[in-house]
N, C-alpha and C. Protein backbone atom coordinates (compact mmCIF):
# COMPACT_ATOMS: atom_id res chain seq x y z
N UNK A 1 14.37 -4.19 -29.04
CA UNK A 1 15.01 -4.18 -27.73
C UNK A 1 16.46 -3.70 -27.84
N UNK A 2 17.10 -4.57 -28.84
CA UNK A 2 18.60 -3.88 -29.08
C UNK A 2 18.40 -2.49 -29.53
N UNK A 3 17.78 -1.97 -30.16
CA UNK A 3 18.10 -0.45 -30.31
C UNK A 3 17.86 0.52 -29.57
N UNK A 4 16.57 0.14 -28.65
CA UNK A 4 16.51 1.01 -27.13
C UNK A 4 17.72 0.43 -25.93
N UNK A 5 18.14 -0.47 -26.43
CA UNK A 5 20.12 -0.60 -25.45
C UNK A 5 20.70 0.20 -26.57
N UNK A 6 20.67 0.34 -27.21
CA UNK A 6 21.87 1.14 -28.45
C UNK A 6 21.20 2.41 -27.28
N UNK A 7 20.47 2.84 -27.49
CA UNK A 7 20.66 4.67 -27.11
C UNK A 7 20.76 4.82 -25.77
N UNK A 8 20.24 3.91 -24.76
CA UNK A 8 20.37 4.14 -23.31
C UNK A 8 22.12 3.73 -22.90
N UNK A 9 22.29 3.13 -23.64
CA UNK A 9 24.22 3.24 -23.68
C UNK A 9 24.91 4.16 -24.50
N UNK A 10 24.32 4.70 -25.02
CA UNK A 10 24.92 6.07 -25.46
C UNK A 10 24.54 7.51 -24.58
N UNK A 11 23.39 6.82 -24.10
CA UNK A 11 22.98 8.21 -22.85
C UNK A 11 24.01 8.16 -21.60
N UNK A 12 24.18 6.99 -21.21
CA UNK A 12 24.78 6.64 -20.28
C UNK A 12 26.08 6.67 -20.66
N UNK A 13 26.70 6.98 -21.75
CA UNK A 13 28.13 7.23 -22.31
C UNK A 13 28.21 9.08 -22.30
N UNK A 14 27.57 9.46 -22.67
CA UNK A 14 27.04 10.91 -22.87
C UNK A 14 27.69 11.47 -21.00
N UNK A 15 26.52 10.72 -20.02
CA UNK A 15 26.44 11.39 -18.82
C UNK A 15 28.15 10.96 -17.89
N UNK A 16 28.47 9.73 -18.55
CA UNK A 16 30.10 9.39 -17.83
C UNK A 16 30.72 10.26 -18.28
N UNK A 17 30.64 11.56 -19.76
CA UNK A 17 31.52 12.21 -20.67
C UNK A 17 31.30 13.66 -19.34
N UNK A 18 30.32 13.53 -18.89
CA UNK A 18 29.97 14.34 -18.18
C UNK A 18 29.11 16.02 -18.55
N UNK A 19 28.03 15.27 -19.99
CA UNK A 19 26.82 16.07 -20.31
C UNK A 19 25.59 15.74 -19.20
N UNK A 20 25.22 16.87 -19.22
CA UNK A 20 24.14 17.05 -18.27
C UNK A 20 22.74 16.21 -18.92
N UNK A 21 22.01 15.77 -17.85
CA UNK A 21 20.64 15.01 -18.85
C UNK A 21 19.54 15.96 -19.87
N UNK A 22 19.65 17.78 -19.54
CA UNK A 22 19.08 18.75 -20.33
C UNK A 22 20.36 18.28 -21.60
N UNK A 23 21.59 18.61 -21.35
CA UNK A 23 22.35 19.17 -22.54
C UNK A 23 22.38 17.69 -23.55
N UNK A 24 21.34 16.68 -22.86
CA UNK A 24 21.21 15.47 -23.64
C UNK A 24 19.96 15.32 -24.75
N UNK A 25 18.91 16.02 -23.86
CA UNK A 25 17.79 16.03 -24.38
C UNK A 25 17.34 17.11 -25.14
N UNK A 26 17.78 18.48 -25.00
CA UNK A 26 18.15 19.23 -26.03
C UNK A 26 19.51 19.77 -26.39
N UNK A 27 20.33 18.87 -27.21
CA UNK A 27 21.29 19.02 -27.55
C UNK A 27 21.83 20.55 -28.23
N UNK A 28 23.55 20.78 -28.40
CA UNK A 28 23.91 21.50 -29.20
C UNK A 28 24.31 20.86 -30.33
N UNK A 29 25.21 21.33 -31.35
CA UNK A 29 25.84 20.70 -32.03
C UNK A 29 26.67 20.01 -31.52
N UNK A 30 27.77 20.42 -30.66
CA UNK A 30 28.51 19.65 -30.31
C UNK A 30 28.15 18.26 -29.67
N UNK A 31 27.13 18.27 -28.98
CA UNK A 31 26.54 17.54 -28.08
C UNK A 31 25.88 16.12 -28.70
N UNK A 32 25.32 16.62 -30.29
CA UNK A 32 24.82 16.34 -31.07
C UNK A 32 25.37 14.88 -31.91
N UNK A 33 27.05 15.88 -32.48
CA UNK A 33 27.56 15.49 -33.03
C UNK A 33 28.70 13.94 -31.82
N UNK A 34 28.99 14.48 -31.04
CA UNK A 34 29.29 13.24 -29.60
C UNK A 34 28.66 12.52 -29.47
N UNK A 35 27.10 12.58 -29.45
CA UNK A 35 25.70 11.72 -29.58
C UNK A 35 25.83 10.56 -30.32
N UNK A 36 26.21 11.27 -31.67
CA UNK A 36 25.89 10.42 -33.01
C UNK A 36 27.51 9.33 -32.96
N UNK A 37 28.39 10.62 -32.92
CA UNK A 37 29.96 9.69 -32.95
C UNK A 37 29.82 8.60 -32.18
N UNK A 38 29.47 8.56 -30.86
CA UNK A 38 29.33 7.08 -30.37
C UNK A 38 28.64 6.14 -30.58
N UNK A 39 27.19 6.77 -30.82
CA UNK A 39 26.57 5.27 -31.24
C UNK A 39 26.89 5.37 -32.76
N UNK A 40 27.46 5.59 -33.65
CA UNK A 40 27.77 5.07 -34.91
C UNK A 40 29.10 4.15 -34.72
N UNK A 41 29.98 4.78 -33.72
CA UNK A 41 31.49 4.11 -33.97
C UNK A 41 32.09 3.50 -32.31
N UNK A 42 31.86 3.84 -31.37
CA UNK A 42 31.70 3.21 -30.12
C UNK A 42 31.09 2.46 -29.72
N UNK A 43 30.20 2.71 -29.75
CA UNK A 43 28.86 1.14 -28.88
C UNK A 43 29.12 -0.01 -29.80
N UNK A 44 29.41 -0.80 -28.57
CA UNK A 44 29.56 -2.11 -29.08
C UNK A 44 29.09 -2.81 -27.80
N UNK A 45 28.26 -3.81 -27.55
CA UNK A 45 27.71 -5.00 -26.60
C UNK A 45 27.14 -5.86 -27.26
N UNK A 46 26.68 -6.70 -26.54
CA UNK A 46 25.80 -8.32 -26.53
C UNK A 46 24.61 -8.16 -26.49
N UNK A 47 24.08 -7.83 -27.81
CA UNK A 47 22.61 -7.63 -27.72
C UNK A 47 21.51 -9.18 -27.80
N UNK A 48 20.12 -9.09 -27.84
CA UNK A 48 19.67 -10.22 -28.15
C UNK A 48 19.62 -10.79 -29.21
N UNK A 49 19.60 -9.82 -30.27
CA UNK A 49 19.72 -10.47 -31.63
C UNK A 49 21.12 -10.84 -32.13
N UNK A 50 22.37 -10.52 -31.02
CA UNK A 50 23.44 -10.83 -31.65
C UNK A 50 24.39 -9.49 -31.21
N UNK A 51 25.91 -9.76 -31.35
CA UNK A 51 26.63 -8.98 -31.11
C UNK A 51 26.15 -7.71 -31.82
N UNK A 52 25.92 -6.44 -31.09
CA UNK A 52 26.01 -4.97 -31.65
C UNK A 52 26.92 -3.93 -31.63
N UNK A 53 26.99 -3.64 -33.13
CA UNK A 53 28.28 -2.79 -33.09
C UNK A 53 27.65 -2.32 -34.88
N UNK A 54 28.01 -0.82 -34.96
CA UNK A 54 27.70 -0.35 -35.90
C UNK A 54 28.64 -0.47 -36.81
N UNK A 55 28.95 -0.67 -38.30
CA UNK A 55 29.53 -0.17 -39.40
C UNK A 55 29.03 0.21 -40.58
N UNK A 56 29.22 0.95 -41.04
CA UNK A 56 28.96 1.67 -42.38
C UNK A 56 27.46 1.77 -42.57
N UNK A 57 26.82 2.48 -41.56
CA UNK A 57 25.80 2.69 -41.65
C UNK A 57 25.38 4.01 -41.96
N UNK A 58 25.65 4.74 -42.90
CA UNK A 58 25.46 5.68 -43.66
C UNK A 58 24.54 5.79 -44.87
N UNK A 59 24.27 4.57 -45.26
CA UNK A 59 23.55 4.37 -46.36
C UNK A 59 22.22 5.18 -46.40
N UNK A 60 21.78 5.98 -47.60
CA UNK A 60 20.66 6.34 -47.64
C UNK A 60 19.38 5.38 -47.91
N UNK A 61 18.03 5.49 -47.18
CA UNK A 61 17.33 4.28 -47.42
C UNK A 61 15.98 5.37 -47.28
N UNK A 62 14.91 4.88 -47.45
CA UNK A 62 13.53 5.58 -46.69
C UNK A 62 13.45 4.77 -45.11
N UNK A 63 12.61 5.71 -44.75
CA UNK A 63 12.64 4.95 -43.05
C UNK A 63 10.57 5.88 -43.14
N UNK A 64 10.92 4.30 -42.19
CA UNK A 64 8.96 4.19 -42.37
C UNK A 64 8.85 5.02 -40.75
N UNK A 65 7.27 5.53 -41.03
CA UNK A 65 6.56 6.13 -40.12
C UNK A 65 5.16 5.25 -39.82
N UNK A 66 5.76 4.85 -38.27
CA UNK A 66 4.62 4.01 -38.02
C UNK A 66 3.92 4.77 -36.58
N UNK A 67 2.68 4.13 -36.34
CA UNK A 67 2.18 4.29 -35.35
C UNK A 67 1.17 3.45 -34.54
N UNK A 68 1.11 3.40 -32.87
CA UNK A 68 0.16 2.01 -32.84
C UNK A 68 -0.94 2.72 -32.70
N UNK A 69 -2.15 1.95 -33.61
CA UNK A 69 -3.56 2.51 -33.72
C UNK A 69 -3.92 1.00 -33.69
N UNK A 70 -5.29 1.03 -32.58
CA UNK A 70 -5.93 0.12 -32.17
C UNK A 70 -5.53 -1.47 -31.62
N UNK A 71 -4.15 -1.03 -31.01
CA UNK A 71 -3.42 -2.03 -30.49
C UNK A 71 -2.14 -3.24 -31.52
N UNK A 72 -2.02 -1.93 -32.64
CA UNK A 72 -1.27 -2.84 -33.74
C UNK A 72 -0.49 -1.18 -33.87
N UNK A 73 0.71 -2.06 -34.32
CA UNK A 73 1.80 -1.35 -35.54
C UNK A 73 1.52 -1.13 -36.51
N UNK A 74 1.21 0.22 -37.10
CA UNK A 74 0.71 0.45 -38.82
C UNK A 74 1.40 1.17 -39.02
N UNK A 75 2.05 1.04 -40.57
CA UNK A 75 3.10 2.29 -41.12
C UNK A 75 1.74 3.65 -41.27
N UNK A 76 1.97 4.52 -41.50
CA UNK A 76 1.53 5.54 -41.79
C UNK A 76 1.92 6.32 -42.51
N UNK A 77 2.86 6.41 -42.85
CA UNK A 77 3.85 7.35 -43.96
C UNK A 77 5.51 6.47 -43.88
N UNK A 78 6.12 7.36 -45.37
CA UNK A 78 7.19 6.98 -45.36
C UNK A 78 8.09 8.09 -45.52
N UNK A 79 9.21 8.34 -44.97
CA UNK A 79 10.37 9.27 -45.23
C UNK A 79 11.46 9.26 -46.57
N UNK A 80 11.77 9.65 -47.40
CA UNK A 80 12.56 9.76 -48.47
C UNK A 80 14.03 9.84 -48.28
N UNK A 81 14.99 9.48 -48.93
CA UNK A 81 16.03 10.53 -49.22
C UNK A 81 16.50 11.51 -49.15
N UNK A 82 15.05 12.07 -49.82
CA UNK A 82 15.89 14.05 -50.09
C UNK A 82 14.57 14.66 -48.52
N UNK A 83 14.07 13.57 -48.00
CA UNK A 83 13.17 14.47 -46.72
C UNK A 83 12.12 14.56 -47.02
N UNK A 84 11.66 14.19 -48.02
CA UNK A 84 9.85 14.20 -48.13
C UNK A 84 9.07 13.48 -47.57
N UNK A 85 7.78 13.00 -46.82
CA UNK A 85 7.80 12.67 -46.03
C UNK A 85 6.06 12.23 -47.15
N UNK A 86 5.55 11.17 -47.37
CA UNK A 86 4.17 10.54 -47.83
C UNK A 86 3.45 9.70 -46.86
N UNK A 87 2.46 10.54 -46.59
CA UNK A 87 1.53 10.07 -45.38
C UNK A 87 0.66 8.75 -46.30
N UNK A 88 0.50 8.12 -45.46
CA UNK A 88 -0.42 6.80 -46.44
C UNK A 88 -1.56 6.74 -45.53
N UNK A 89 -2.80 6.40 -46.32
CA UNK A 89 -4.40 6.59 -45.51
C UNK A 89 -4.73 8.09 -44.87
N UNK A 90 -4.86 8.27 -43.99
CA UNK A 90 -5.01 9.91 -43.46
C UNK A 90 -3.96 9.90 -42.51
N UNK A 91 -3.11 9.31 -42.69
CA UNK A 91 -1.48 9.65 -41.89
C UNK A 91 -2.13 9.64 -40.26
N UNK A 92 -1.40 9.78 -39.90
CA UNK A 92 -1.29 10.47 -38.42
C UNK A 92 -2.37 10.29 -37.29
N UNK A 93 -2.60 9.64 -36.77
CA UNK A 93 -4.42 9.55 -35.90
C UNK A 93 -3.99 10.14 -34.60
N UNK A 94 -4.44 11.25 -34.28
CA UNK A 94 -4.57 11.55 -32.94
C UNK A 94 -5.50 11.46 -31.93
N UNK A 95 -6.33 10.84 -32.47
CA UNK A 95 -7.19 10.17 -31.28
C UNK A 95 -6.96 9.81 -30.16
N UNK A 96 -5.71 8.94 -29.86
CA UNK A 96 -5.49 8.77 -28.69
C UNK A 96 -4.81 9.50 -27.88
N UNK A 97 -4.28 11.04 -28.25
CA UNK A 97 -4.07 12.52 -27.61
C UNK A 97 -5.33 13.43 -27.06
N UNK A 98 -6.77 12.49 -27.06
CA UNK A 98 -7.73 14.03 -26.88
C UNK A 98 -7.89 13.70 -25.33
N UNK A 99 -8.52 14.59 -24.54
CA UNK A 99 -8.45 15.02 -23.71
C UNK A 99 -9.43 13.54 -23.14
N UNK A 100 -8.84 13.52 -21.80
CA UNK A 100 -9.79 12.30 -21.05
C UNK A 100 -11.44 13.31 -20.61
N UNK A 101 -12.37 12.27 -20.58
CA UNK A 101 -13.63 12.91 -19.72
C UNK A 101 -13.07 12.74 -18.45
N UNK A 102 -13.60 13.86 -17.88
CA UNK A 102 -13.91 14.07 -16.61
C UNK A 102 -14.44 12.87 -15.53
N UNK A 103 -14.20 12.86 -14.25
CA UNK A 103 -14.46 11.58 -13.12
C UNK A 103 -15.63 11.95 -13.43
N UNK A 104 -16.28 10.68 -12.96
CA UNK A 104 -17.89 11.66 -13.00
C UNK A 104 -17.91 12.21 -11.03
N UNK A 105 -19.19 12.86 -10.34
CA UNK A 105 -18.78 12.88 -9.37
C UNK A 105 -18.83 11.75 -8.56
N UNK A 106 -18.10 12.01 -6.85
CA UNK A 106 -18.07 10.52 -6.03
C UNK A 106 -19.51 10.62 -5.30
N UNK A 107 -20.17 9.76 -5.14
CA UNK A 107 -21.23 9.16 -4.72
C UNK A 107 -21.09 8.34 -3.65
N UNK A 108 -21.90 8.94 -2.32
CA UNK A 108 -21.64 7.85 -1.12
C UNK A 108 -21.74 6.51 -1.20
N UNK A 109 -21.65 5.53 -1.17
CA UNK A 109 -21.69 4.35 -0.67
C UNK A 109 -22.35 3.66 0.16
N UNK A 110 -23.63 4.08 0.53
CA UNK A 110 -24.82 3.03 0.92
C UNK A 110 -24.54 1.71 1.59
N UNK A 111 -24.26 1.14 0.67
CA UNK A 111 -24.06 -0.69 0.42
C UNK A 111 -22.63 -0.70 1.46
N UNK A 112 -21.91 0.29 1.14
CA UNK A 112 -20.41 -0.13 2.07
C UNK A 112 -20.74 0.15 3.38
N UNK A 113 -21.48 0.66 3.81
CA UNK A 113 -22.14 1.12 5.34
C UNK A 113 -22.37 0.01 5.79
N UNK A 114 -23.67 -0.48 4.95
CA UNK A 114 -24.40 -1.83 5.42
C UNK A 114 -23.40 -2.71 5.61
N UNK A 115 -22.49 -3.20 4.49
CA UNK A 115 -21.53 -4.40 4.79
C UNK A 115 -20.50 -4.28 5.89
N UNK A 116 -20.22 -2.96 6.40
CA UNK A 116 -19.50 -2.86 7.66
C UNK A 116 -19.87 -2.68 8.72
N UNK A 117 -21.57 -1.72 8.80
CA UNK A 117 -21.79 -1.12 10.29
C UNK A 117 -22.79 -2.46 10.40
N UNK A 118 -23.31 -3.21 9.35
CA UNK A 118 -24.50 -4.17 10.35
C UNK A 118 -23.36 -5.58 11.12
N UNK A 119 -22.12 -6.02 10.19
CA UNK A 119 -21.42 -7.39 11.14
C UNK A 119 -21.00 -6.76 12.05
N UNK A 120 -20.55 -5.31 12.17
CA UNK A 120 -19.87 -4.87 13.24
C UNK A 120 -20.98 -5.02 14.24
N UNK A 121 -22.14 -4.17 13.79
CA UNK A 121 -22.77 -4.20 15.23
C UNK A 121 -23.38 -5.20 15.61
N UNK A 122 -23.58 -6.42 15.20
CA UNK A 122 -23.96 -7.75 15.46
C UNK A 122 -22.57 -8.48 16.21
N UNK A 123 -21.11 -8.03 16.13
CA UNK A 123 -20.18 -8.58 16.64
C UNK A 123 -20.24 -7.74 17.87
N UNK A 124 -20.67 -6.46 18.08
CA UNK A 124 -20.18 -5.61 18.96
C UNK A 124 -21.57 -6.09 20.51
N UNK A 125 -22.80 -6.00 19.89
CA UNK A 125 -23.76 -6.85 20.64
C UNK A 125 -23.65 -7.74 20.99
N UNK A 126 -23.03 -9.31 20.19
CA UNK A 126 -22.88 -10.34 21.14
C UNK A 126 -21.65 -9.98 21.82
N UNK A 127 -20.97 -10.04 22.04
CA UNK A 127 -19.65 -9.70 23.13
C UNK A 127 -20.67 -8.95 23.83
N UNK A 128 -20.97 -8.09 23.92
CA UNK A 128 -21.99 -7.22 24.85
C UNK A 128 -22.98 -8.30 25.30
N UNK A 129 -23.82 -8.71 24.55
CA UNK A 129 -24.81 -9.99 25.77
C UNK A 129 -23.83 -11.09 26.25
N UNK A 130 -23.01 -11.40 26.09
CA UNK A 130 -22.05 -12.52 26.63
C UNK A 130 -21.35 -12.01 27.72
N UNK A 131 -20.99 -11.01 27.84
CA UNK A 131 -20.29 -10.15 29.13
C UNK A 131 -21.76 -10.04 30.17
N UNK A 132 -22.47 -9.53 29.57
CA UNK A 132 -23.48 -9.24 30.72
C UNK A 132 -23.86 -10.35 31.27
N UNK A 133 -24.40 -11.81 30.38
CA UNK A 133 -24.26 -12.88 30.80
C UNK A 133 -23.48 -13.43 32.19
N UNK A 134 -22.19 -13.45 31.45
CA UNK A 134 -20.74 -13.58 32.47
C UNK A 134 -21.01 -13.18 33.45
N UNK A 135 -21.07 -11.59 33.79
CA UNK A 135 -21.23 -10.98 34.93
C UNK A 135 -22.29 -11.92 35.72
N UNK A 136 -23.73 -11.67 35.34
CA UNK A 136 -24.70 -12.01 35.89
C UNK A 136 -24.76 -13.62 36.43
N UNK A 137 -23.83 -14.49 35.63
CA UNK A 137 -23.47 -15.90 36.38
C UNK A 137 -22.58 -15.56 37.31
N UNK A 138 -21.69 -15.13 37.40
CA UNK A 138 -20.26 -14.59 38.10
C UNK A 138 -21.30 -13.97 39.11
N UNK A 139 -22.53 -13.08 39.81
CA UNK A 139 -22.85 -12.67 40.82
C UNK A 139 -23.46 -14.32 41.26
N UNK A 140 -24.13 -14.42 40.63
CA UNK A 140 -25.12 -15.36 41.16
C UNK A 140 -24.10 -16.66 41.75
N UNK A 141 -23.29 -17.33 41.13
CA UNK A 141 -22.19 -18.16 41.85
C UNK A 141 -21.39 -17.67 43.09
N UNK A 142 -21.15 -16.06 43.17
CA UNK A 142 -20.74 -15.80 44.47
C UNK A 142 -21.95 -15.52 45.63
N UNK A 143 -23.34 -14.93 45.44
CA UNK A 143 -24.00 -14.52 46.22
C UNK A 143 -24.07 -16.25 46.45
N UNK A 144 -24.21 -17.41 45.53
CA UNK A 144 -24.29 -18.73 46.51
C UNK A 144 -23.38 -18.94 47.30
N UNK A 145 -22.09 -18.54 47.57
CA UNK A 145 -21.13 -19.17 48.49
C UNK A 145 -20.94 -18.09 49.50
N UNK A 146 -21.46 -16.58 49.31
CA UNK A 146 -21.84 -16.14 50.17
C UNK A 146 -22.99 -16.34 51.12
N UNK A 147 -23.77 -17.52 51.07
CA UNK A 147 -24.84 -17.59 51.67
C UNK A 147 -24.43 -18.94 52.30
N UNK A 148 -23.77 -19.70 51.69
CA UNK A 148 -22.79 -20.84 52.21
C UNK A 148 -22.67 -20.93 53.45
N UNK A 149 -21.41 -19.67 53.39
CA UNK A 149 -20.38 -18.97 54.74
C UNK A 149 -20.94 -18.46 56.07
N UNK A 150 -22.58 -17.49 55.30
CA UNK A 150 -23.07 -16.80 56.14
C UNK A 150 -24.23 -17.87 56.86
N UNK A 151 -24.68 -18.66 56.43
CA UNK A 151 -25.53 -19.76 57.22
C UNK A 151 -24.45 -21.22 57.69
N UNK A 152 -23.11 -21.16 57.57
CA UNK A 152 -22.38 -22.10 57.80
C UNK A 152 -22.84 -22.95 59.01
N UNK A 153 -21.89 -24.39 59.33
CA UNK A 153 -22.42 -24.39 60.72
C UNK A 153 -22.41 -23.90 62.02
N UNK A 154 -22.85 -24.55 63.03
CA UNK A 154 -22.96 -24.24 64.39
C UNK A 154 -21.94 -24.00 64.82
N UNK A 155 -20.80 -24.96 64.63
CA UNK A 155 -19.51 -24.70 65.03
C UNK A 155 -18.85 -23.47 64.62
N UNK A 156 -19.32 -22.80 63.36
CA UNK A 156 -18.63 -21.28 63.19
C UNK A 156 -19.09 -20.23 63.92
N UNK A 157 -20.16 -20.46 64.17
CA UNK A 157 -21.03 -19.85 64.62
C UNK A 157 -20.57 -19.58 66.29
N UNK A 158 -20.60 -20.37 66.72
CA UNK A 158 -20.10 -20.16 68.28
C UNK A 158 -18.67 -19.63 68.46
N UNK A 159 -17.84 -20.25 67.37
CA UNK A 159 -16.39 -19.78 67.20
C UNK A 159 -15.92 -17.94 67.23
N UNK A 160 -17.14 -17.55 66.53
CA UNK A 160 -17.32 -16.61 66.29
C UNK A 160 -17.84 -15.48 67.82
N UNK A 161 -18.69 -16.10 68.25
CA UNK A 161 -19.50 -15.36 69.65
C UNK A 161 -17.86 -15.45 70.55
N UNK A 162 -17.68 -17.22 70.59
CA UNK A 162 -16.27 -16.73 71.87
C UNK A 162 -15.12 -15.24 71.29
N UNK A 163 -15.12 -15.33 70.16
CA UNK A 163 -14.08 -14.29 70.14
C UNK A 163 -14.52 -12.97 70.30
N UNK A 164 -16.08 -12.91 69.73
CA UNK A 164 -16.20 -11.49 70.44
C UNK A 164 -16.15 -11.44 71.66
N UNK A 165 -16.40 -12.22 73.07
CA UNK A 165 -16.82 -11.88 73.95
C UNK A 165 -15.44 -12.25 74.58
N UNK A 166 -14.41 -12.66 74.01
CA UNK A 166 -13.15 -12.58 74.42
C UNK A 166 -12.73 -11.26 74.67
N UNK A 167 -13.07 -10.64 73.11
CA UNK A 167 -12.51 -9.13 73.53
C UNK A 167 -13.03 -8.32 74.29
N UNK A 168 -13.97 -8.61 75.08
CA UNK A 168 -14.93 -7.79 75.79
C UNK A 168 -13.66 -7.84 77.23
N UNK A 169 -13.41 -7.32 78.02
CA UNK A 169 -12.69 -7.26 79.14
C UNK A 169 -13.26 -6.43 80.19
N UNK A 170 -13.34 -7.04 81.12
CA UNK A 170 -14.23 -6.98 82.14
C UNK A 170 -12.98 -5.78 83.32
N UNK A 171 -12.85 -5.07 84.13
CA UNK A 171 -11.90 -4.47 85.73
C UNK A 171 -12.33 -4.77 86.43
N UNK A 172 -11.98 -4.15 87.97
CA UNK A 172 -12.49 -4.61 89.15
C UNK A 172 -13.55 -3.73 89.57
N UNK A 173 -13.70 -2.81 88.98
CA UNK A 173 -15.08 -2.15 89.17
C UNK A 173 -15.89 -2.44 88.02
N UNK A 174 -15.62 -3.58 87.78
CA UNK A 174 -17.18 -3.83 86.48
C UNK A 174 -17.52 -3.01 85.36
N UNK A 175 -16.53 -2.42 85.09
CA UNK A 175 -16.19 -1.18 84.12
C UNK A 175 -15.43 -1.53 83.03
N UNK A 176 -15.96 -1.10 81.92
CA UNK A 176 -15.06 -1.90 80.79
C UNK A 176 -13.45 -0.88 80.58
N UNK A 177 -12.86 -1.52 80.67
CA UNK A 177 -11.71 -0.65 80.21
C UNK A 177 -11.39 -0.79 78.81
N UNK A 178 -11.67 -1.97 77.79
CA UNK A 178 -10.66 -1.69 76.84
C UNK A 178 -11.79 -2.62 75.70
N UNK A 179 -12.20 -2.44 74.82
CA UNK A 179 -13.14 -3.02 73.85
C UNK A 179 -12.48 -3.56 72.48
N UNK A 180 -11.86 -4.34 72.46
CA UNK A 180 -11.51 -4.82 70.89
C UNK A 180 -12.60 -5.94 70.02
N UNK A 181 -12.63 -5.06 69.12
CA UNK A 181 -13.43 -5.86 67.78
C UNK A 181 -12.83 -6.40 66.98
């Protein structure tokens, strides 16, 4: 963890110097050599394993070549001194670089039909017989109070004749002059 903060604070020292993120990633010499000068002799923070800050790290050592194969860290070779480089077992596995297979193709979905178009249309039908229902109580409760009104009693009934024959208006020649309904 501290050494991927060692270089992302040197990238981020790089881009405040005001190198571009190409002139980072493929360096010049100069670029190179600014690279290295800071994280050897600048970077200094609070890492997890402890304060980080480089000194005298020049020492020649071998530096191992590892790689993860099958969900583990395995060295695979080691680097020298003078640059020679000894692969151990068959070095290098690229297996997990070959090319992916292909999707296979997409295939309709059958089963997703059924699980959506049969509740739907079982939800969409009852609301549909329950409305028609509705309606069909909703006539039948008014055609009763329409039959109420229209056979009411006697007393509406006559109430009704005086006012038509109110509006009936009779002249002096027995001639209707004026008819309101």
């Amino acid at each position: 963890m501290d050494a991927t903060c060692a270089l992302a604070y040197t990238v981020r020292h790089m881009l405040d110097e005001g190198y571009t993120a190409e002139e980072i990633q493929r360096p010049d010499s100069a670029a190179y050599a600014a690279f290295n000068t800071y994280l050897r002799t600048g970077l200094d923070f609070p890492g997890l394993s402890g304060h980080i800050k480089f000194e005298e790290n020049d020492r020649p050592n071998y530096l191992s070549v590892q790689q993860v194969q099958n969900g583990k860290s395995t060295r695979i070779g080691l680097m020298f001194t003078n640059g020679m480089i000894t692969w151990e077992g068959t070095g290098a596995d690229n297996s997990s670089w070959a090319q992916e297979p292909k999707d296979p193709p997409q295939r309709f979905e059958y089963a997703l039909v059924f699980q959506i178009a049969i509740p739907a249309l079982v939800i969409v039908l009852s609301v549909a017989f329950g409305l028609r229902m509705g309606y069909k109580l909703a006539r039948a409760r008014q055609s009763g109070l329409d039959t109420k009104t229209s056979s009411g009693s006697g007393k509406d009934q006559k109430n009704d004749q005086n006012n038509n024959a109110a509006a009936l208006q009779v002249g002096d020649n027995d001639q209707v002059d004026h008819v309101a309904v």
